[in-house]
N, C-alpha and C. Protein backbone atom coordinates (compact mmCIF):
# COMPACT_ATOMS: atom_id res chain seq x y z
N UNK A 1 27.30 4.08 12.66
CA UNK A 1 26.12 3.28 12.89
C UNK A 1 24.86 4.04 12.49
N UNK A 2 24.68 5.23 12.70
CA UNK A 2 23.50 6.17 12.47
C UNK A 2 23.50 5.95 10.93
N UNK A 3 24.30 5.86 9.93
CA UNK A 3 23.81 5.81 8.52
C UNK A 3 23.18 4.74 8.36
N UNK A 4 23.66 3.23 8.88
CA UNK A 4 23.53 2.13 8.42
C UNK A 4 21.66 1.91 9.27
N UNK A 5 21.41 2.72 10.18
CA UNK A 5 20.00 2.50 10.77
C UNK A 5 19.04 3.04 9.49
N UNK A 6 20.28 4.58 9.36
CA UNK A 6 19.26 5.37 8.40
C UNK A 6 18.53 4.31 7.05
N UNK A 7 19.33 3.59 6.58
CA UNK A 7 19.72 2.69 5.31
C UNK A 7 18.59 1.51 5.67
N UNK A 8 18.89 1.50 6.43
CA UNK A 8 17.57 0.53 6.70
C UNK A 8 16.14 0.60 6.55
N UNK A 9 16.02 1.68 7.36
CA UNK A 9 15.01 2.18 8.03
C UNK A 9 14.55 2.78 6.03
N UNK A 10 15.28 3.70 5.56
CA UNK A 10 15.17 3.80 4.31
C UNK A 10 14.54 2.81 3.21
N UNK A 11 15.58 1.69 3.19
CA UNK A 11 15.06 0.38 2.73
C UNK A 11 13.44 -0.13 2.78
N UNK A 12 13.38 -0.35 4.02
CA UNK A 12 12.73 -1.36 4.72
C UNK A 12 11.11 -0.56 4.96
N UNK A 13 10.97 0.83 4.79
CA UNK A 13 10.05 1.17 5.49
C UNK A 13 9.60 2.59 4.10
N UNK A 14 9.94 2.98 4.06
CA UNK A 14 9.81 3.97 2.80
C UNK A 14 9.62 3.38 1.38
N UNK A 15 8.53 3.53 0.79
CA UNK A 15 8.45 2.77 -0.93
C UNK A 15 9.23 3.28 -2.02
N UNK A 16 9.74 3.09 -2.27
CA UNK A 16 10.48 3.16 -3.83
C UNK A 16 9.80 4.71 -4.26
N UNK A 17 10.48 5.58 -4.41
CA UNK A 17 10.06 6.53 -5.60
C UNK A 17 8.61 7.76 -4.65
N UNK A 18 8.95 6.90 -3.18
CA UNK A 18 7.93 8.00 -2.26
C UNK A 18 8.85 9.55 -1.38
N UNK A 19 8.25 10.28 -1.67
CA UNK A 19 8.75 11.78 -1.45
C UNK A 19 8.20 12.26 -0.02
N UNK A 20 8.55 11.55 0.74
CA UNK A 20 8.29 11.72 2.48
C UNK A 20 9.51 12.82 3.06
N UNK A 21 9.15 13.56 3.63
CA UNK A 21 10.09 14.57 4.40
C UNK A 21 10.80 13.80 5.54
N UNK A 22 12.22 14.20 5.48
CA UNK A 22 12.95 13.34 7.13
C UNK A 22 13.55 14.60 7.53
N UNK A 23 12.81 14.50 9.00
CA UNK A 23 13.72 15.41 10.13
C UNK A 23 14.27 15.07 11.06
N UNK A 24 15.56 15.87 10.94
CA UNK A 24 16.61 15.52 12.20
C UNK A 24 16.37 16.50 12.91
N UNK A 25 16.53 16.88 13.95
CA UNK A 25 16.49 17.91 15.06
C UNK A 25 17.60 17.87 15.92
N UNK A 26 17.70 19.67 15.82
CA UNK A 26 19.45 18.94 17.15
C UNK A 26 18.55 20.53 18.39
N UNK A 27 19.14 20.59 19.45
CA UNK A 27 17.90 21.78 20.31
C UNK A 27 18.35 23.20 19.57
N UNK A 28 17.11 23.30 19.77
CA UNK A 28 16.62 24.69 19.23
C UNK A 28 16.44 25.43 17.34
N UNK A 29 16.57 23.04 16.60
CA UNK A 29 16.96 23.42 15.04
C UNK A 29 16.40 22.42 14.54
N UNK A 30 15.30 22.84 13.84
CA UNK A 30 14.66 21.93 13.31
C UNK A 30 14.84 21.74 11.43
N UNK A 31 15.43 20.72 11.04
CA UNK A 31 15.95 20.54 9.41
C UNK A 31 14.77 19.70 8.81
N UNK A 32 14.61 19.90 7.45
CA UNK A 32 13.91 18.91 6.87
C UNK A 32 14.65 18.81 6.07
N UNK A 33 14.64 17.28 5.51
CA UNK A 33 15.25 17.11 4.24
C UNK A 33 14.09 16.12 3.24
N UNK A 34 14.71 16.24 2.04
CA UNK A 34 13.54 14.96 1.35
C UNK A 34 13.86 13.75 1.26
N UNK A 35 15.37 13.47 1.88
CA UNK A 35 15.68 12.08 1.33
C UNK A 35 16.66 12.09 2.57
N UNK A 36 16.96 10.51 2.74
CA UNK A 36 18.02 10.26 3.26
C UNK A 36 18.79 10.47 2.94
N UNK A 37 19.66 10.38 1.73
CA UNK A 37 20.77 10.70 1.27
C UNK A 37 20.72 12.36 1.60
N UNK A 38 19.72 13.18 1.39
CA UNK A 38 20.28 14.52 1.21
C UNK A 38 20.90 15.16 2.59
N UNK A 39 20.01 14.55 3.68
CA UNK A 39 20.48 14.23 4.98
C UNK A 39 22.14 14.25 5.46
N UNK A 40 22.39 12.79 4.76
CA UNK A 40 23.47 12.57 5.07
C UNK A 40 24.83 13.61 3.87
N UNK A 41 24.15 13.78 3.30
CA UNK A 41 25.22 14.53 2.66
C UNK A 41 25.44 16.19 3.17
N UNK A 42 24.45 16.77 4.01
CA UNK A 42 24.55 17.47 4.71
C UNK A 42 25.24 17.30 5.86
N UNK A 43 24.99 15.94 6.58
CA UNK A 43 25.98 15.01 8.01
C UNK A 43 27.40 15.70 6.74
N UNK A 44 27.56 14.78 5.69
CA UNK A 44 29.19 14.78 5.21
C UNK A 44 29.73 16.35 5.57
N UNK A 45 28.94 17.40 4.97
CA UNK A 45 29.71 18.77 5.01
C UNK A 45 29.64 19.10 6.41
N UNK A 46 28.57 18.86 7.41
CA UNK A 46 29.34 18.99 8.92
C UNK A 46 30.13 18.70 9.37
N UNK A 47 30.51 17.40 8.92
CA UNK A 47 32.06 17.05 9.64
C UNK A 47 33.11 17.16 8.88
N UNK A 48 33.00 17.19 7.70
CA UNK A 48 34.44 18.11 7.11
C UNK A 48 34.86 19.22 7.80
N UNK A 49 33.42 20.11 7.49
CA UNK A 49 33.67 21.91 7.95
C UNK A 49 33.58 22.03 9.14
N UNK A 50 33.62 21.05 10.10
CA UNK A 50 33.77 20.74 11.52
C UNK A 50 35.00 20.59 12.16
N UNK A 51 36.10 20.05 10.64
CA UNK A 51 37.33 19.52 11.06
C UNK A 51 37.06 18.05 11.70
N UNK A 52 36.31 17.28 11.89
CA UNK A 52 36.29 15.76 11.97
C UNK A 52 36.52 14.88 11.38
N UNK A 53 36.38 15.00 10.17
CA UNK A 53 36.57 14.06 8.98
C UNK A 53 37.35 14.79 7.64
N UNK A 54 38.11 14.12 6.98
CA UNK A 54 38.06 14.73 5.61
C UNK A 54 37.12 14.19 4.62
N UNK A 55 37.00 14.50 3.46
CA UNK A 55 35.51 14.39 2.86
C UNK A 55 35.71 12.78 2.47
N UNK A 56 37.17 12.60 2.21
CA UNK A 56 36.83 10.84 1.74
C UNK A 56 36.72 10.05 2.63
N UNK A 57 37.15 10.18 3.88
CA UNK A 57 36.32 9.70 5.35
C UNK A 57 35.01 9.38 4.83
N UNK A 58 34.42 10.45 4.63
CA UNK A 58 32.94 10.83 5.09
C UNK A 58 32.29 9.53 3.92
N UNK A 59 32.66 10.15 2.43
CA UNK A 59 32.59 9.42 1.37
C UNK A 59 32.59 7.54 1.08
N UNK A 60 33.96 7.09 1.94
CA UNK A 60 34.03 5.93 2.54
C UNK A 60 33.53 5.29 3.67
N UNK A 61 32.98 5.57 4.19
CA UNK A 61 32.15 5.51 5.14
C UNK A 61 30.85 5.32 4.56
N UNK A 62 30.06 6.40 3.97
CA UNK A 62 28.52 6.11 3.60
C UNK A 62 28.61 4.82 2.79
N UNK A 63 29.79 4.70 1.97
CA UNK A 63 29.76 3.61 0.96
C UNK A 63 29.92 2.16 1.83
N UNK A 64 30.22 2.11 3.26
CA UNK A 64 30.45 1.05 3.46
C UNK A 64 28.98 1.16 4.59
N UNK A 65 28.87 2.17 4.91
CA UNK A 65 27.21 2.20 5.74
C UNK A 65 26.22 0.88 4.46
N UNK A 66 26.44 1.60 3.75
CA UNK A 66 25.56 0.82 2.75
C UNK A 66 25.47 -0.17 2.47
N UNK A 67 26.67 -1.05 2.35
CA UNK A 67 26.99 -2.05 2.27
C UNK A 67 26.36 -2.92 3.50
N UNK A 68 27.04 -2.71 4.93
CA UNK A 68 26.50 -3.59 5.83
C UNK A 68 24.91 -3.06 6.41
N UNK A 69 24.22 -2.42 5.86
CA UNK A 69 23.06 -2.04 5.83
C UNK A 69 22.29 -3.52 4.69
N UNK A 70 22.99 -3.29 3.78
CA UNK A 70 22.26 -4.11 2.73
C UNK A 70 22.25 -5.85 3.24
N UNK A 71 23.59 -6.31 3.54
CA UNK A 71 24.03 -7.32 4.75
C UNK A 71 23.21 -7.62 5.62
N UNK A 72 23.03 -6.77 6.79
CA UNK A 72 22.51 -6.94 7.35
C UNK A 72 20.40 -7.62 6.90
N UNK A 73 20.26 -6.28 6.25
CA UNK A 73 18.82 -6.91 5.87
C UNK A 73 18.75 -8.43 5.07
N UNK A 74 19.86 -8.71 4.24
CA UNK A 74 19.71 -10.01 3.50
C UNK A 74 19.80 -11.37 4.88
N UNK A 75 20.77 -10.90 5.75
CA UNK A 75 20.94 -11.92 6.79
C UNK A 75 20.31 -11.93 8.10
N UNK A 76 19.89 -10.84 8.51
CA UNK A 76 19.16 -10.67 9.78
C UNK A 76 17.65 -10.43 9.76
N UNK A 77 16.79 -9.35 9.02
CA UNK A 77 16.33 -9.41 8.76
C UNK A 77 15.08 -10.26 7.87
N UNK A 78 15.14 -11.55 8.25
CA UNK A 78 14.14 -12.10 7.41
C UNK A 78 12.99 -12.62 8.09
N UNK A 79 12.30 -12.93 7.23
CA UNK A 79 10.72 -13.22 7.93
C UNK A 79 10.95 -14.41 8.78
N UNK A 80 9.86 -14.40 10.19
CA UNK A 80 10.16 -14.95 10.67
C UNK A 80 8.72 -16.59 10.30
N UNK A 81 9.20 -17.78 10.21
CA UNK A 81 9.04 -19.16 9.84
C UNK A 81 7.63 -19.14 10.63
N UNK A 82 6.97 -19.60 10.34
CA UNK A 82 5.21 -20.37 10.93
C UNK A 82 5.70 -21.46 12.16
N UNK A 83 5.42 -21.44 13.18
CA UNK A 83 5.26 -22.46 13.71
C UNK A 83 5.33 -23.92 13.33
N UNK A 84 4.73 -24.29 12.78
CA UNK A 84 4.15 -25.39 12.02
C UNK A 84 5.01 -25.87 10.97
N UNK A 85 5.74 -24.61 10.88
CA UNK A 85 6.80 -24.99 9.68
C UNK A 85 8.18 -25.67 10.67
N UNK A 86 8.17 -25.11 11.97
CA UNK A 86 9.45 -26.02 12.39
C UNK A 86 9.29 -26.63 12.95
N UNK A 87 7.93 -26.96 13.40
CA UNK A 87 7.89 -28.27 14.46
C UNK A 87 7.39 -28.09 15.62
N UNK A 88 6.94 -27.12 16.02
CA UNK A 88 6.53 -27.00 17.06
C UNK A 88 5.08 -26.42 17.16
């Protein structure tokens, strides 16, 4: 679930082609990265070299984060209608 927020939040809120720093913090470790993806591809080698995942886990997974990330915004996400436009 944490990718598919990331993906969003990515999407939806960051412009195309803008070079904003993202930090995760875990206590006492503060990371920057420049992108979401670079993020998560750092998430991928933690949980390999963690022993949690093997890498095509990790691999299949972001690819389907993405997917219902993209889903989601086409179907949930949409503007919400004027008043006036439904009747009330």
């Amino acid at each position: 679930m944490h990718l598919i927020r990331c993906q969003i939040i990515a999407v939806q809120l960051i412009p195309a082609g803008a070079n904003r720093r993202i930090g995760v913090a875990d206590p006492g470790v503060r990371r920057a990265f420049p992108s979401f993806s670079q993020a998560v591809l750092e998430l991928n080698d933690a949980r390999v070299f963690a022993g949690i995942h093997f890498r095509t886990a990790c691999l299949d997974g972001n690819a389907l984060g993405i997917k219902v990330a993209f889903f989601v915004m086409q179907q949930a996400m949409r503007p919400v209608p004027d008043r006036s436009e439904v009747g009330q």
